[in-house]
N, C-alpha and C. Protein backbone atom coordinates (compact mmCIF):
# COMPACT_ATOMS: atom_id res chain seq x y z
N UNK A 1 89.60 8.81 -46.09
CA UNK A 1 88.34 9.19 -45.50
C UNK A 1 88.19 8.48 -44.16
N UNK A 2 87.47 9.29 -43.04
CA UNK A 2 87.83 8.50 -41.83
C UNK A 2 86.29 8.46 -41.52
N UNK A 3 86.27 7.07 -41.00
CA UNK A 3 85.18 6.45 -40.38
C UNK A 3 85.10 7.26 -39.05
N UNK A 4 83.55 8.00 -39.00
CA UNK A 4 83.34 8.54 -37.56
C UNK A 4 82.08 7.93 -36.69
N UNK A 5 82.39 7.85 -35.53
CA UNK A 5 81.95 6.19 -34.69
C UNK A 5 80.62 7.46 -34.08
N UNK A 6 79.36 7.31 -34.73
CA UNK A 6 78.52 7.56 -33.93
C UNK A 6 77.69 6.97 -32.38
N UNK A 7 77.53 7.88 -31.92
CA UNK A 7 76.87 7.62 -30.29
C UNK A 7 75.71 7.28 -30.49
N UNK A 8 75.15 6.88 -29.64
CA UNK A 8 73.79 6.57 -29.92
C UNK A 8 73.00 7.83 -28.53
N UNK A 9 72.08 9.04 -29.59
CA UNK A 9 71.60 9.68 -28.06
C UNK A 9 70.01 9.93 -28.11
N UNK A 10 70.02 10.33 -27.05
CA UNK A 10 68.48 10.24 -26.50
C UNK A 10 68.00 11.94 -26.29
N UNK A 11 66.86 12.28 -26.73
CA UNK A 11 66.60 13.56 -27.00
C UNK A 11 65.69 13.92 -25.58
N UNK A 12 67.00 15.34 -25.18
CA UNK A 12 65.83 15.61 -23.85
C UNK A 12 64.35 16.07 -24.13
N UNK A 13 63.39 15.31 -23.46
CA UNK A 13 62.05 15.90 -23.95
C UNK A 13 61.65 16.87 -23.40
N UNK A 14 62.57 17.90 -22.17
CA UNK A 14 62.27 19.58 -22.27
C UNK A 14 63.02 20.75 -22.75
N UNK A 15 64.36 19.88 -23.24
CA UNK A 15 65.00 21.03 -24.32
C UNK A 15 65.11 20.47 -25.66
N UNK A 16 64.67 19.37 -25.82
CA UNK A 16 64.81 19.15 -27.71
C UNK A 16 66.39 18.98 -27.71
N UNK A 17 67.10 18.51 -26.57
CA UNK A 17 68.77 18.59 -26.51
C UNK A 17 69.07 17.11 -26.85
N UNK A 18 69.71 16.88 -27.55
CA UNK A 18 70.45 15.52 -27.44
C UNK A 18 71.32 15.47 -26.18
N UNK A 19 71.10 14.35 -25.88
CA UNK A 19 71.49 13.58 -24.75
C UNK A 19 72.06 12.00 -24.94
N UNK A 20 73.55 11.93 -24.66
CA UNK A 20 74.21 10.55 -24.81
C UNK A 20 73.26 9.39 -23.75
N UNK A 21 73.07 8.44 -24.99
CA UNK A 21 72.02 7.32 -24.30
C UNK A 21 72.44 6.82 -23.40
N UNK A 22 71.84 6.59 -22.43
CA UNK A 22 72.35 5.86 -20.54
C UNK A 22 73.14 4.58 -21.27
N UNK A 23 74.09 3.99 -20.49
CA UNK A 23 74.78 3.07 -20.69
C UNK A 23 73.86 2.14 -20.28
N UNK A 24 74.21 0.62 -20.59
CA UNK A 24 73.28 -0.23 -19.98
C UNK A 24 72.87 -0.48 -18.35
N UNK A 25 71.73 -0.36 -17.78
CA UNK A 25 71.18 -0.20 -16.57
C UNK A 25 71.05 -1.79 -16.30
N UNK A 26 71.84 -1.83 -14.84
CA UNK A 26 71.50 -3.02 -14.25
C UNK A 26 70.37 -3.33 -13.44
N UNK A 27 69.30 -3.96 -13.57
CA UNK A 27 68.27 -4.36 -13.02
C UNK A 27 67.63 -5.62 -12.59
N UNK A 28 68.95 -6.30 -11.72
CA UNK A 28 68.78 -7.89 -11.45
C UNK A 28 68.02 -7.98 -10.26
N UNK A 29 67.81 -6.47 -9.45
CA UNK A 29 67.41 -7.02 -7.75
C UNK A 29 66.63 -6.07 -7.64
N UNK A 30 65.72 -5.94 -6.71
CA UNK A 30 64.61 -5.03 -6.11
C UNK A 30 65.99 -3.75 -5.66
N UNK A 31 67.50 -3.79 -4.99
CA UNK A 31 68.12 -2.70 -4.91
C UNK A 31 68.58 -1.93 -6.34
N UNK A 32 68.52 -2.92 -7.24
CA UNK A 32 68.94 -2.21 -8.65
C UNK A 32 67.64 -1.53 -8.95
N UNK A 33 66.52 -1.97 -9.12
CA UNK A 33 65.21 -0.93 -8.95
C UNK A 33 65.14 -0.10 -8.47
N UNK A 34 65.11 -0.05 -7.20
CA UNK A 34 65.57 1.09 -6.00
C UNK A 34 65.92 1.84 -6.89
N UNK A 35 67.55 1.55 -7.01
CA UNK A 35 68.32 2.91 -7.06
C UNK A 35 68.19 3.25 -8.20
N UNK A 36 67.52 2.98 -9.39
CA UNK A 36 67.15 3.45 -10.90
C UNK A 36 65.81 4.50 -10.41
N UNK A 37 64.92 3.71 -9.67
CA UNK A 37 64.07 5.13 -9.69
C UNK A 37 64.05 5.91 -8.44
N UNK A 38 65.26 5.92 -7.98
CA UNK A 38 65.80 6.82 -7.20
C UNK A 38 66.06 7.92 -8.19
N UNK A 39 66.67 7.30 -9.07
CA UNK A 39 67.50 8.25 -10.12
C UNK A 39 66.36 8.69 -10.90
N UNK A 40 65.38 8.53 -11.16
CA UNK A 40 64.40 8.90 -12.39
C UNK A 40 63.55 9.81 -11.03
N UNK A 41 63.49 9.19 -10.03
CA UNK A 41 63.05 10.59 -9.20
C UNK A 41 63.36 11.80 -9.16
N UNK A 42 64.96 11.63 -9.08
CA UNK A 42 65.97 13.05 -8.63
C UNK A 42 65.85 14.05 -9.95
N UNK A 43 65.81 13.09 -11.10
CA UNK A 43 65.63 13.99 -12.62
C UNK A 43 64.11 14.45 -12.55
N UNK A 44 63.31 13.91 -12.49
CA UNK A 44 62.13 14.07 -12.66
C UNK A 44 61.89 15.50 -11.74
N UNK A 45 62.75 15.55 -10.39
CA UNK A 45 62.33 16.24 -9.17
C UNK A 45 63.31 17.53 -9.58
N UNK A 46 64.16 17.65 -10.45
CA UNK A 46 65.30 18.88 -10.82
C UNK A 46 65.11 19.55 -12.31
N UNK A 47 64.04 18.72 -12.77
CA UNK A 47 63.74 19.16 -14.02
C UNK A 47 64.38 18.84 -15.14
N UNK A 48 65.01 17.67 -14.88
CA UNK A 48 65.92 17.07 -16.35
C UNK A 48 65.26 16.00 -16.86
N UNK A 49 64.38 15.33 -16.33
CA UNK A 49 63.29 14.73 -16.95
C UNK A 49 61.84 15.26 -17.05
N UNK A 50 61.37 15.07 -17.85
CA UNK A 50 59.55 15.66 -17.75
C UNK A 50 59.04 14.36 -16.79
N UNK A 51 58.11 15.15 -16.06
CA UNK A 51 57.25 13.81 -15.03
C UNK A 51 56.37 13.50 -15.75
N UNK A 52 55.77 13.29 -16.47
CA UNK A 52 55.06 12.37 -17.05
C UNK A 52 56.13 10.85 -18.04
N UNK A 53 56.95 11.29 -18.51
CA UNK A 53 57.91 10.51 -18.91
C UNK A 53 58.95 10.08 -17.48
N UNK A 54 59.06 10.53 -16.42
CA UNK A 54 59.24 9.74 -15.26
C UNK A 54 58.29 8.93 -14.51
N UNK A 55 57.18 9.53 -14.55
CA UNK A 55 56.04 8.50 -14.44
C UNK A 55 55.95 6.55 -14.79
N UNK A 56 55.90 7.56 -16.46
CA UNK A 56 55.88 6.06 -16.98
C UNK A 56 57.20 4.89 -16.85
N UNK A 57 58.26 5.38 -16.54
CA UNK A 57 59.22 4.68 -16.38
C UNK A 57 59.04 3.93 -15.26
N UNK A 58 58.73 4.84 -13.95
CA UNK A 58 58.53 4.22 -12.87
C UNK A 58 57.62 3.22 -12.88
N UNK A 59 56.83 2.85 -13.31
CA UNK A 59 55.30 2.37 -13.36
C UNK A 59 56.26 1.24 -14.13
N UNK A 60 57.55 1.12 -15.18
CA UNK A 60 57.53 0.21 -16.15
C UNK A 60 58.81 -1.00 -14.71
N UNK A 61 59.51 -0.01 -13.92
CA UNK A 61 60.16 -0.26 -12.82
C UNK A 61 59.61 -1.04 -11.78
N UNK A 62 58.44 -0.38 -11.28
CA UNK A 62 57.53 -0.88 -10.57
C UNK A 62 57.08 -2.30 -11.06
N UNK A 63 56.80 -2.54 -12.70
CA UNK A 63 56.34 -4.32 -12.54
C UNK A 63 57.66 -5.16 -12.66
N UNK A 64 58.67 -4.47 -13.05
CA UNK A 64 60.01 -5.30 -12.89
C UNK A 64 60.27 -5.46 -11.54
N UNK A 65 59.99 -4.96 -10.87
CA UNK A 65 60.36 -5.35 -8.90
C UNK A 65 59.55 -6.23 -9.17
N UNK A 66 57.77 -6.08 -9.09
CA UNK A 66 57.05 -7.02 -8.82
C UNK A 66 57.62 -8.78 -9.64
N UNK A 67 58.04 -8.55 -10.50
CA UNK A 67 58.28 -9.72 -11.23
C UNK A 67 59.73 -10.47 -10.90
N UNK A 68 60.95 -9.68 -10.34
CA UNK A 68 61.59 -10.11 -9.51
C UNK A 68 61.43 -10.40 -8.11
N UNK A 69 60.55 -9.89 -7.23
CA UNK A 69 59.67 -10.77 -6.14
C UNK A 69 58.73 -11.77 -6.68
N UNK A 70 58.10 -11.86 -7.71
CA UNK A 70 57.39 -13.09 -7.68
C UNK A 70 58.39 -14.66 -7.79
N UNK A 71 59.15 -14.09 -8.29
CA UNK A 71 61.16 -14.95 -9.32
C UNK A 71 61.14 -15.39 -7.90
N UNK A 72 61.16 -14.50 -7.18
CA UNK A 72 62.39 -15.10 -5.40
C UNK A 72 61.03 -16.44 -4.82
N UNK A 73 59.73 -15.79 -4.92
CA UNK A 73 58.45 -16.70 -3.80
C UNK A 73 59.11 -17.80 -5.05
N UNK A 74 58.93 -17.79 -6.05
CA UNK A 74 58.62 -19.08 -6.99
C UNK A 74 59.80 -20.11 -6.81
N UNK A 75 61.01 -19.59 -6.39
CA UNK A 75 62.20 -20.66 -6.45
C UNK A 75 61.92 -21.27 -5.06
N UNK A 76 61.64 -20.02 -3.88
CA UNK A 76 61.71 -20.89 -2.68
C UNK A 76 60.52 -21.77 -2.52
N UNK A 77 59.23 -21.27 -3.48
CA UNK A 77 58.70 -22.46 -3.19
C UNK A 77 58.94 -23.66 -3.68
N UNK A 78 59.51 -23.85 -5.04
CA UNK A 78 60.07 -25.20 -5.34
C UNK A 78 60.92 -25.33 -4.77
N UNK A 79 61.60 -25.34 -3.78
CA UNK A 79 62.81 -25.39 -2.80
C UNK A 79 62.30 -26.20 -1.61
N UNK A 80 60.96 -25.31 -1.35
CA UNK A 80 60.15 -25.70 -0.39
C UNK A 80 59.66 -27.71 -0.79
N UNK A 81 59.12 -27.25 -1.83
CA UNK A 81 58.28 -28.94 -2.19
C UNK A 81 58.99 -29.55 -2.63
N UNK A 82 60.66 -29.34 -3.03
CA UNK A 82 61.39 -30.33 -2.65
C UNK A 82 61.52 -30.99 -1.79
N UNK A 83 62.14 -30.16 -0.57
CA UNK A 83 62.20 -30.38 0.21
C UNK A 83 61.18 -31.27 1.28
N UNK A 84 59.88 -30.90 0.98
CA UNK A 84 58.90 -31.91 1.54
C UNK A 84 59.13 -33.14 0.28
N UNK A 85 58.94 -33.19 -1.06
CA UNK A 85 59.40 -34.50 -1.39
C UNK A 85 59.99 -35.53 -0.80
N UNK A 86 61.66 -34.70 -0.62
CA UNK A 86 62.71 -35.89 -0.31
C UNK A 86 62.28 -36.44 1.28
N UNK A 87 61.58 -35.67 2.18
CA UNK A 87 61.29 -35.63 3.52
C UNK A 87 60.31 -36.91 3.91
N UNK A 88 59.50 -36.68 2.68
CA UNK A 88 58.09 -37.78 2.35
C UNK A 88 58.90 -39.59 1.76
N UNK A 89 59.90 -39.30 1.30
CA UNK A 89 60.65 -40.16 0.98
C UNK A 89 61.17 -41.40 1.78
């Protein structure tokens, strides 16, 4: 009897189609954001995604930028008051 290696898929929500689940999405930088809802645009804008379910993605995209810009102010400012530390020194 042979072991068969299921996929893991994601159901299109305007044809009821299964769809092989996105591989893992890299999202370390405001350009990895970018270009993800670049991509949830182009579907959203060709009809392979529903816009309301591109919506919400974007919106979930949108606080991941914001929270990787807050990541960048927060290091340089401890970078910063180091730097006046050792200066004060």
């Amino acid at each position: 009897m042979s072991r068969e290696k299921h996929l893991p898929v994601t159901i299109d929500g305007a044809t009821g189609k299964p769809d092989p689940t996105p591989s893992k999405i890299k999202l370390n930088s405001l350009q990895d954001v970018r270009r993800e809802m670049a991509s949830i645009y182009r579907e959203a804008r060709t009809g392979k995604m529903n816009v309301s379910d591109a919506g919400k993605l974007a919106y979930v995209l949108t606080s991941i930028g914001k929270l990787i810009e807050v990541e960048a102010i927060e290091r340089r400012i401890t970078a910063l008051e180091a730097m006046q530390r050792e200066e004060s020194e």
